[in-house]
PDB file of N, CA and C in Angstrom:
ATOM      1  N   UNK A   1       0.850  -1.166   0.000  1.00  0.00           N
ATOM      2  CA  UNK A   1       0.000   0.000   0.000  1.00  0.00           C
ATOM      3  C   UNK A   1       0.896   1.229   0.000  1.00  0.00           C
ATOM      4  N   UNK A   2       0.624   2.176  -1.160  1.00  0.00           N
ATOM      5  CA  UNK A   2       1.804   3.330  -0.901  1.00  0.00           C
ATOM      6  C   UNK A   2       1.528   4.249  -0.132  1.00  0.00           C
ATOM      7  N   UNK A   3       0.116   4.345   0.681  1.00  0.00           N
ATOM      8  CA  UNK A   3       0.477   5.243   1.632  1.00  0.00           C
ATOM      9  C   UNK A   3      -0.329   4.815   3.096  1.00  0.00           C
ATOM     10  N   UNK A   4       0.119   4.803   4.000  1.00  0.00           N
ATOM     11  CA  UNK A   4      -0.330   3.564   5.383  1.00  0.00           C
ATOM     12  C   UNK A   4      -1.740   3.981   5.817  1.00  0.00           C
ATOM     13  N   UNK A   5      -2.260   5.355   5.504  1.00  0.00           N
ATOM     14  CA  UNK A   5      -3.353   5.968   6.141  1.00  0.00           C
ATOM     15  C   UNK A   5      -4.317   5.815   5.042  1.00  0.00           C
ATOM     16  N   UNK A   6      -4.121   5.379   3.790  1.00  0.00           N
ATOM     17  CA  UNK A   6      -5.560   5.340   3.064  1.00  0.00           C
ATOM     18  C   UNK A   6      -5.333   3.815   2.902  1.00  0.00           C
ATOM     19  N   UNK A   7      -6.860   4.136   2.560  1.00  0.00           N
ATOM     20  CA  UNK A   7      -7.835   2.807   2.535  1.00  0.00           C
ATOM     21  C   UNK A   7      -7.277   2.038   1.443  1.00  0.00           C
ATOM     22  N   UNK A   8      -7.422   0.628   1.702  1.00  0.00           N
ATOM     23  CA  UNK A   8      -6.722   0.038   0.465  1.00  0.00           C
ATOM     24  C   UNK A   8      -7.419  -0.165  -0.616  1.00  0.00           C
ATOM     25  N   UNK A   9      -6.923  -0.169  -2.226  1.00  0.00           N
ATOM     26  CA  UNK A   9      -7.694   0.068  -3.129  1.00  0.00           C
ATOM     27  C   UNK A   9      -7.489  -1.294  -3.872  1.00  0.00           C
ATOM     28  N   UNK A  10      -8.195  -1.631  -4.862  1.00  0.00           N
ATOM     29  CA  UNK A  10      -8.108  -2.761  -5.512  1.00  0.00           C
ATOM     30  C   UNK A  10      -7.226  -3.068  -6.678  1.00  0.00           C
ATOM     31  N   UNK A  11      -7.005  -1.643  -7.687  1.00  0.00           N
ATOM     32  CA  UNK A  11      -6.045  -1.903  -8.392  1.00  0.00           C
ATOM     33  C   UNK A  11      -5.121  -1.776  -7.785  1.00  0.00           C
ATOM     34  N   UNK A  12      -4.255  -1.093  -6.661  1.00  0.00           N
ATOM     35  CA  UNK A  12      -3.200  -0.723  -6.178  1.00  0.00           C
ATOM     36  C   UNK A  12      -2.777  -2.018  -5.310  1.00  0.00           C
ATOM     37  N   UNK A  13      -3.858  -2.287  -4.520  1.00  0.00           N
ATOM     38  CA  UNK A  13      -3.080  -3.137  -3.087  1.00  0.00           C
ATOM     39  C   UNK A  13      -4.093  -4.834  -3.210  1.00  0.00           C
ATOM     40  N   UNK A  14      -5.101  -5.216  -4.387  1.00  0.00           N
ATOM     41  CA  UNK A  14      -5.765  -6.383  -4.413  1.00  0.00           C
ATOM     42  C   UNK A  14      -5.316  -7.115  -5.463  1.00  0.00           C
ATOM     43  N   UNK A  15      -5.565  -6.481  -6.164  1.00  0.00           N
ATOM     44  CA  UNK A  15      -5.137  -7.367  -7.897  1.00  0.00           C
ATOM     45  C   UNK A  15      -3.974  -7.759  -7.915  1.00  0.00           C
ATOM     46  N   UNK A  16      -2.475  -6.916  -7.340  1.00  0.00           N
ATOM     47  CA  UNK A  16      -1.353  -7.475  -7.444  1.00  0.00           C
ATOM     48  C   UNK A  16      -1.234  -8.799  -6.602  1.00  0.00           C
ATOM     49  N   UNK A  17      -2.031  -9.044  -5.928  1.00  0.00           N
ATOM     50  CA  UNK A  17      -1.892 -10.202  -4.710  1.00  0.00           C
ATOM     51  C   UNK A  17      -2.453 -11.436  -5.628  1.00  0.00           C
ATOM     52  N   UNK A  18      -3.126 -11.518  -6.825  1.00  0.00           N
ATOM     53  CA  UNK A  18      -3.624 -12.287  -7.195  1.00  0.00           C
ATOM     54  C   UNK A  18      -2.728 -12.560  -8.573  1.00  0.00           C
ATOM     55  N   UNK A  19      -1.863 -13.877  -8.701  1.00  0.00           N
ATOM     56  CA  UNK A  19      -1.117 -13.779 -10.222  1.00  0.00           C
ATOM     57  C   UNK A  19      -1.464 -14.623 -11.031  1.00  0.00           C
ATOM     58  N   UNK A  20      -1.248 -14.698 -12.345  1.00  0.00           N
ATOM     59  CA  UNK A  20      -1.555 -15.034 -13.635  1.00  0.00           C
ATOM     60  C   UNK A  20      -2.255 -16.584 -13.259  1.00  0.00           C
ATOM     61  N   UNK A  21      -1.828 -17.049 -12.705  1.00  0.00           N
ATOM     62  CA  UNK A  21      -2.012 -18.827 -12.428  1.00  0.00           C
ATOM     63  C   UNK A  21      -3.551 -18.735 -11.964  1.00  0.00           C
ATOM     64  N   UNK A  22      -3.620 -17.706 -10.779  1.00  0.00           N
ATOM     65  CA  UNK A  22      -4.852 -18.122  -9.864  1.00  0.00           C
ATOM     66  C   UNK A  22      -5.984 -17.172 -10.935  1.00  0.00           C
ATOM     67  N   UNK A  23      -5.601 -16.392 -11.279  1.00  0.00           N
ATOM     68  CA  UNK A  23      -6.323 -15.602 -12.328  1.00  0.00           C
ATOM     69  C   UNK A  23      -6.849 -16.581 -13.907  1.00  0.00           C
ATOM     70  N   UNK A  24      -6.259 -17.966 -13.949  1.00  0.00           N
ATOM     71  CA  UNK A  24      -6.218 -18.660 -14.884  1.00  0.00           C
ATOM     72  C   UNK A  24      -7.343 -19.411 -14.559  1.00  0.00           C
ATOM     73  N   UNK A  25      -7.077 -19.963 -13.186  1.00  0.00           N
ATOM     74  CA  UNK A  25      -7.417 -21.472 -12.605  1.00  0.00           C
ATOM     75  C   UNK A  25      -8.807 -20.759 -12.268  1.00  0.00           C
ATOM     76  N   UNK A  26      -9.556 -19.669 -11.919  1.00  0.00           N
ATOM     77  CA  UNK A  26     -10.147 -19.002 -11.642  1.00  0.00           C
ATOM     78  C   UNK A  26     -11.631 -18.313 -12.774  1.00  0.00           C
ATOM     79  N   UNK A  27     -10.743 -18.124 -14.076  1.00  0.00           N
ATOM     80  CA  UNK A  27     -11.938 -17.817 -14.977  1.00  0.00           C
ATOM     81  C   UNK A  27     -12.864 -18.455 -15.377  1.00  0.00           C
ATOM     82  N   UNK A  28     -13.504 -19.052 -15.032  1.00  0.00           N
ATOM     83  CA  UNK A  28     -14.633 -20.479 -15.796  1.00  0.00           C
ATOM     84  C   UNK A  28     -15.679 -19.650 -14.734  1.00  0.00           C
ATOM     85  N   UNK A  29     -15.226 -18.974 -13.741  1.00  0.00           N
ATOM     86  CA  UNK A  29     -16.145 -18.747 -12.263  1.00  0.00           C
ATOM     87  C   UNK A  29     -16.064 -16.942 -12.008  1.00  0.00           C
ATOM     88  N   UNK A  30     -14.838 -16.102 -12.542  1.00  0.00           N
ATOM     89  CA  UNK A  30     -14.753 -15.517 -12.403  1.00  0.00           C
ATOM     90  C   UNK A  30     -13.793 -14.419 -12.698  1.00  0.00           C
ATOM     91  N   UNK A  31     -13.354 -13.074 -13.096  1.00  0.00           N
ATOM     92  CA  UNK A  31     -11.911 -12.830 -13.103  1.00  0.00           C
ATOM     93  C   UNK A  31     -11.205 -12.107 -11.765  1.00  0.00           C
ATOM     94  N   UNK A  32     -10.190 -12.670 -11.647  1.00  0.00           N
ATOM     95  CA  UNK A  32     -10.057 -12.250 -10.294  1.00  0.00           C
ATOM     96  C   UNK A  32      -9.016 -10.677 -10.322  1.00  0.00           C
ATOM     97  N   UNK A  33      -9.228 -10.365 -11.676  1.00  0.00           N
ATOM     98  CA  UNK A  33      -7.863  -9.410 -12.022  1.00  0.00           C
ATOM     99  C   UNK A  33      -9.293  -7.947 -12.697  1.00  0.00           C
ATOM    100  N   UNK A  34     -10.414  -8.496 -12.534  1.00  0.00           N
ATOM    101  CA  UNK A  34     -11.681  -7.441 -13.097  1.00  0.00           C
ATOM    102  C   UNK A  34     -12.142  -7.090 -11.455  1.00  0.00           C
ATOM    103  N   UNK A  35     -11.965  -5.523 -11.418  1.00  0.00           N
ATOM    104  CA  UNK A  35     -12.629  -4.919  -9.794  1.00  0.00           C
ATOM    105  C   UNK A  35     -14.239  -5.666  -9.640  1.00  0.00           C
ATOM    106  N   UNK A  36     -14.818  -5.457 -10.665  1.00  0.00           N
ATOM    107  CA  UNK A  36     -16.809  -5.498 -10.613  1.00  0.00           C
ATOM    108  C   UNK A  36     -16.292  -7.082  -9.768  1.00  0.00           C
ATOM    109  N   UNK A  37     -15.822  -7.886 -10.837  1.00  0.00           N
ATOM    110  CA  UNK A  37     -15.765  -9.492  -9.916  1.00  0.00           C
ATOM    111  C   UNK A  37     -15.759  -9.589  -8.791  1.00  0.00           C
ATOM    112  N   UNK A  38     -14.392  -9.315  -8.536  1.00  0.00           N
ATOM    113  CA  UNK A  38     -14.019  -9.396  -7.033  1.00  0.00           C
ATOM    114  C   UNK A  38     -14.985  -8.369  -6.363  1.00  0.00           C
ATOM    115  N   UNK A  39     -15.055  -7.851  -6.374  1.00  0.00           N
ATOM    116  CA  UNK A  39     -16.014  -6.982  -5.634  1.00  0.00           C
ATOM    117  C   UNK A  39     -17.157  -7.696  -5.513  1.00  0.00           C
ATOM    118  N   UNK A  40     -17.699  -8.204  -6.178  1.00  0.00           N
ATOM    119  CA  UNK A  40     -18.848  -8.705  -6.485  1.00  0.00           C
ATOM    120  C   UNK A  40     -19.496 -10.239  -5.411  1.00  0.00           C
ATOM    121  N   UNK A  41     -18.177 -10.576  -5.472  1.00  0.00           N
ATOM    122  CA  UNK A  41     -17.622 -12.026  -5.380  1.00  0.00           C
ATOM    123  C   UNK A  41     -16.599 -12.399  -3.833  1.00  0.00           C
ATOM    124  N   UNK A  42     -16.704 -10.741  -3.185  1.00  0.00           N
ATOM    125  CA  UNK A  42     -15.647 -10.782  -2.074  1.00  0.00           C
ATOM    126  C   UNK A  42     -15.853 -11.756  -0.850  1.00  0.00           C
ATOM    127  N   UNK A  43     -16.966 -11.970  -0.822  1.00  0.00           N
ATOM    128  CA  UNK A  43     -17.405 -12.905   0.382  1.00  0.00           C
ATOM    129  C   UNK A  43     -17.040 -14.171   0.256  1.00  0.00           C
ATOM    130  N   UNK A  44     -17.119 -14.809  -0.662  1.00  0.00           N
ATOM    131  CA  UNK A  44     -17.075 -15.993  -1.249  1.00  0.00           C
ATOM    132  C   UNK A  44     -15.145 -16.173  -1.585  1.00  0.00           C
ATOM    133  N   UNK A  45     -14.725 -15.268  -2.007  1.00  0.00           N
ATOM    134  CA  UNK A  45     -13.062 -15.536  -2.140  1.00  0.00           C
ATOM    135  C   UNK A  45     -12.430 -15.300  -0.821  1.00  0.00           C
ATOM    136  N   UNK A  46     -13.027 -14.712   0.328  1.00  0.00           N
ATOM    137  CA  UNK A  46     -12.518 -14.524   1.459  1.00  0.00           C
ATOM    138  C   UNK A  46     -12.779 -15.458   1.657  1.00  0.00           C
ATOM    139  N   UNK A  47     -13.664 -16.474   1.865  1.00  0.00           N
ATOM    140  CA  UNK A  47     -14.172 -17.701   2.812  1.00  0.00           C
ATOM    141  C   UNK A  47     -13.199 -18.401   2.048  1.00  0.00           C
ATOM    142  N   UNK A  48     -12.809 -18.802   1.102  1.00  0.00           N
ATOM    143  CA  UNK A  48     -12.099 -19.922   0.178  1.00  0.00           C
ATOM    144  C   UNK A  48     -10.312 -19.137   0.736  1.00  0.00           C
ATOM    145  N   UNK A  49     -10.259 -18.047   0.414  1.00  0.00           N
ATOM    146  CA  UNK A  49      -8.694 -17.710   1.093  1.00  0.00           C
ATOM    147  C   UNK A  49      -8.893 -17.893   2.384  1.00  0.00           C
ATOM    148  N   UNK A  50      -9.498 -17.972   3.436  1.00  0.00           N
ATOM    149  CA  UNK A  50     -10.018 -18.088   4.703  1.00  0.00           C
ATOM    150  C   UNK A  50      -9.307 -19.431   4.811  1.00  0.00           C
ATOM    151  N   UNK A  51     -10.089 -20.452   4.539  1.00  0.00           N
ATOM    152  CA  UNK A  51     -10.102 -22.054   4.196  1.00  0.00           C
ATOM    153  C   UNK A  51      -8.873 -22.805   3.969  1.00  0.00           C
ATOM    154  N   UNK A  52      -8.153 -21.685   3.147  1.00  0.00           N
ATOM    155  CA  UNK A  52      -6.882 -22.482   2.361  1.00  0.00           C
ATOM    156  C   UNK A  52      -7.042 -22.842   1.091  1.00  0.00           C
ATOM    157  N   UNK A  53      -8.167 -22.872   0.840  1.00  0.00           N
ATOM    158  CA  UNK A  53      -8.470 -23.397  -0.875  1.00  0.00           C
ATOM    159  C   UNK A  53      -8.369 -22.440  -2.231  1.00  0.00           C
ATOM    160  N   UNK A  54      -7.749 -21.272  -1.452  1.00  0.00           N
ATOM    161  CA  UNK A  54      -7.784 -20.627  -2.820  1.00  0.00           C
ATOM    162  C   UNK A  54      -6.232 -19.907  -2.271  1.00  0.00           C
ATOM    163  N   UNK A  55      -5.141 -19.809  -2.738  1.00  0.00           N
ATOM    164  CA  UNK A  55      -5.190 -20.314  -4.045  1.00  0.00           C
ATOM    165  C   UNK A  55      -4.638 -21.563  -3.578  1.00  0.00           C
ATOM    166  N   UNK A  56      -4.797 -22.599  -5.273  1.00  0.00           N
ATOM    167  CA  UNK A  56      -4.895 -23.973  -4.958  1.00  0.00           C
ATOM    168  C   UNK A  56      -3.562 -24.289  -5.139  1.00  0.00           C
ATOM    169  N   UNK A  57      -2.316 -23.557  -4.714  1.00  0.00           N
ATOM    170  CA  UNK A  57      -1.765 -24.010  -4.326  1.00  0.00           C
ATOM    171  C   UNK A  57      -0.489 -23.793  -2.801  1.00  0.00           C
ATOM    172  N   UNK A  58      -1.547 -23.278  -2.553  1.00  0.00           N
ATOM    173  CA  UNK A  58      -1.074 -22.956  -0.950  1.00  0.00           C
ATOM    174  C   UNK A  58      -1.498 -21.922  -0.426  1.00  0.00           C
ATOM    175  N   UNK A  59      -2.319 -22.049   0.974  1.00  0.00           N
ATOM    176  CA  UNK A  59      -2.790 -20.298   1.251  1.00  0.00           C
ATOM    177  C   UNK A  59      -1.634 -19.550   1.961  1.00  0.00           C
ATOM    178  N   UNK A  60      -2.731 -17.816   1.352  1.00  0.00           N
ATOM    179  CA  UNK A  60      -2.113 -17.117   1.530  1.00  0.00           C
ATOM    180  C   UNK A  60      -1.677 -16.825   2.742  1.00  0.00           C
ATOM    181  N   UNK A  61      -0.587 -16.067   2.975  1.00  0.00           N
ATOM    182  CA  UNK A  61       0.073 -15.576   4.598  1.00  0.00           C
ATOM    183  C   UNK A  61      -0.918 -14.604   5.208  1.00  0.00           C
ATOM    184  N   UNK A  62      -1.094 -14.447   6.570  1.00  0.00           N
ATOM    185  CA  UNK A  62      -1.805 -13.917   7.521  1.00  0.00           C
ATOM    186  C   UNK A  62      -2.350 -12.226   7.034  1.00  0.00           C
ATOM    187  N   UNK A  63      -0.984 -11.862   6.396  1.00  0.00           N
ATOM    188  CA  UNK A  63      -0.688  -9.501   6.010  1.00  0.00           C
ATOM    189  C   UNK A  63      -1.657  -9.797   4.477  1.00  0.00           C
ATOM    190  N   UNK A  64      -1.898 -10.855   3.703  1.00  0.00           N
ATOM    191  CA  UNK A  64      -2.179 -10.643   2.927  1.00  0.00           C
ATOM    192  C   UNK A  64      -3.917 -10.933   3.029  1.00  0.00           C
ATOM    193  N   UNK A  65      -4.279 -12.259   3.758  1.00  0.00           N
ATOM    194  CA  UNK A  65      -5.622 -12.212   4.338  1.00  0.00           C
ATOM    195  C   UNK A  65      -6.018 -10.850   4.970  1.00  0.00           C
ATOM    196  N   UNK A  66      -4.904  -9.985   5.621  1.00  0.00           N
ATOM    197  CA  UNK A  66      -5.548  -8.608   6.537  1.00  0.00           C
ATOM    198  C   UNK A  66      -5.720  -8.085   5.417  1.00  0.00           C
ATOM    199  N   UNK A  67      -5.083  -7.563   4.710  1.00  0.00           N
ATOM    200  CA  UNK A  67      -4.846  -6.912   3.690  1.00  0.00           C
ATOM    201  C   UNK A  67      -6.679  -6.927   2.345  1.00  0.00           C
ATOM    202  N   UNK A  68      -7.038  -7.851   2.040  1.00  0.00           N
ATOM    203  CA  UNK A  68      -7.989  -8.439   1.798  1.00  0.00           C
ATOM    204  C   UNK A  68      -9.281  -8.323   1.978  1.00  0.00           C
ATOM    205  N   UNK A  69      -9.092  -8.270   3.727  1.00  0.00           N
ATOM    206  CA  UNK A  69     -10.373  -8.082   4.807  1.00  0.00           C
ATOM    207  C   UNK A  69     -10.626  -6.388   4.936  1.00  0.00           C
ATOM    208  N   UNK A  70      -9.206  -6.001   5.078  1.00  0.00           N
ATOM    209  CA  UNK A  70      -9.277  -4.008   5.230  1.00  0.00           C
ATOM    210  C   UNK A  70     -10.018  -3.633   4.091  1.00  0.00           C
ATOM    211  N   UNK A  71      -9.482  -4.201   2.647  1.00  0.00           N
ATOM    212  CA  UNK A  71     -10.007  -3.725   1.425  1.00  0.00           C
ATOM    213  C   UNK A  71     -12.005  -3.542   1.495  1.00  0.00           C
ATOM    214  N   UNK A  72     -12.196  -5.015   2.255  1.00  0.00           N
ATOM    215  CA  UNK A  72     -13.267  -5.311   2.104  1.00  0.00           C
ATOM    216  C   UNK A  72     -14.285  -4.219   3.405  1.00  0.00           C
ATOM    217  N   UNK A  73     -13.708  -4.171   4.272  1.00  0.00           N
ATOM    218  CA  UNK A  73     -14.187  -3.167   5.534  1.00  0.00           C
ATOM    219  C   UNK A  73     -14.283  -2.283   5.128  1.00  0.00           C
ATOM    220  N   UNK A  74     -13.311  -1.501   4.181  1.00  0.00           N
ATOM    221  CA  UNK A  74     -13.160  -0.213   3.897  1.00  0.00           C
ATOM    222  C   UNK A  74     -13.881   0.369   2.963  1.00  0.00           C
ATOM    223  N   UNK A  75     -14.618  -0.611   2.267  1.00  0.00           N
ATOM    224  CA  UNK A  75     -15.400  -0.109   1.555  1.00  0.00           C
ATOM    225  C   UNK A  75     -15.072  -0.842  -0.558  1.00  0.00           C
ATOM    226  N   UNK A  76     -14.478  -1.617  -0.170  1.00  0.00           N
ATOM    227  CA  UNK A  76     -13.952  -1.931  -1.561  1.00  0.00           C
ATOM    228  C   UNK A  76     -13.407  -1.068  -2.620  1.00  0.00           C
ATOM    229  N   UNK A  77     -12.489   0.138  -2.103  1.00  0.00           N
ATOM    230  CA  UNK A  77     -12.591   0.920  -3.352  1.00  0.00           C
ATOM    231  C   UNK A  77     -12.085   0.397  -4.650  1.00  0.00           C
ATOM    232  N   UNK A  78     -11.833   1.241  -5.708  1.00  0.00           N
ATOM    233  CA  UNK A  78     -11.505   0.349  -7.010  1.00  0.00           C
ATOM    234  C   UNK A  78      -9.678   0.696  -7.197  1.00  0.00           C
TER     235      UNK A  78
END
């Protein structure tokens, strides 16, 4: 996030967290690299990053689940 006091945004601090693979393994259901999606769709990819099942091949670390959840508290910006 480039600056610690604003809210985290989706192109800046969400989309980079998500790379080409899971963005691959992912389109039949969704794009995870399009804001409307994820936005759309945030409840449901939190519970699965929550879980461990996304991405499928190892979950993510603890800063990046926060990271995720702030986006989502904060209001989802784009």
């Amino acid at each position: 996030m480039a600056d610690a006091t604003a809210a985290p945004g989706f192109e800046v601090d969400i989309k980079p967290l998500f790379r080409e693979k899971d963005k691959r393994a992912m389109d039949s259901w969704f794009d995870l690299w399009s804001y409307g999606d994820v936005k759309e769709n945030a409840e449901a990819i939190l519970e699965r990053l929550e879980e461990g099942d996304m991405p499928c091949d190892g979950a993510w670390m603890d800063e990046r689940l926060e990271l995720f959840r702030s986006w989502m508290t904060a209001g989802m910006a784009p």
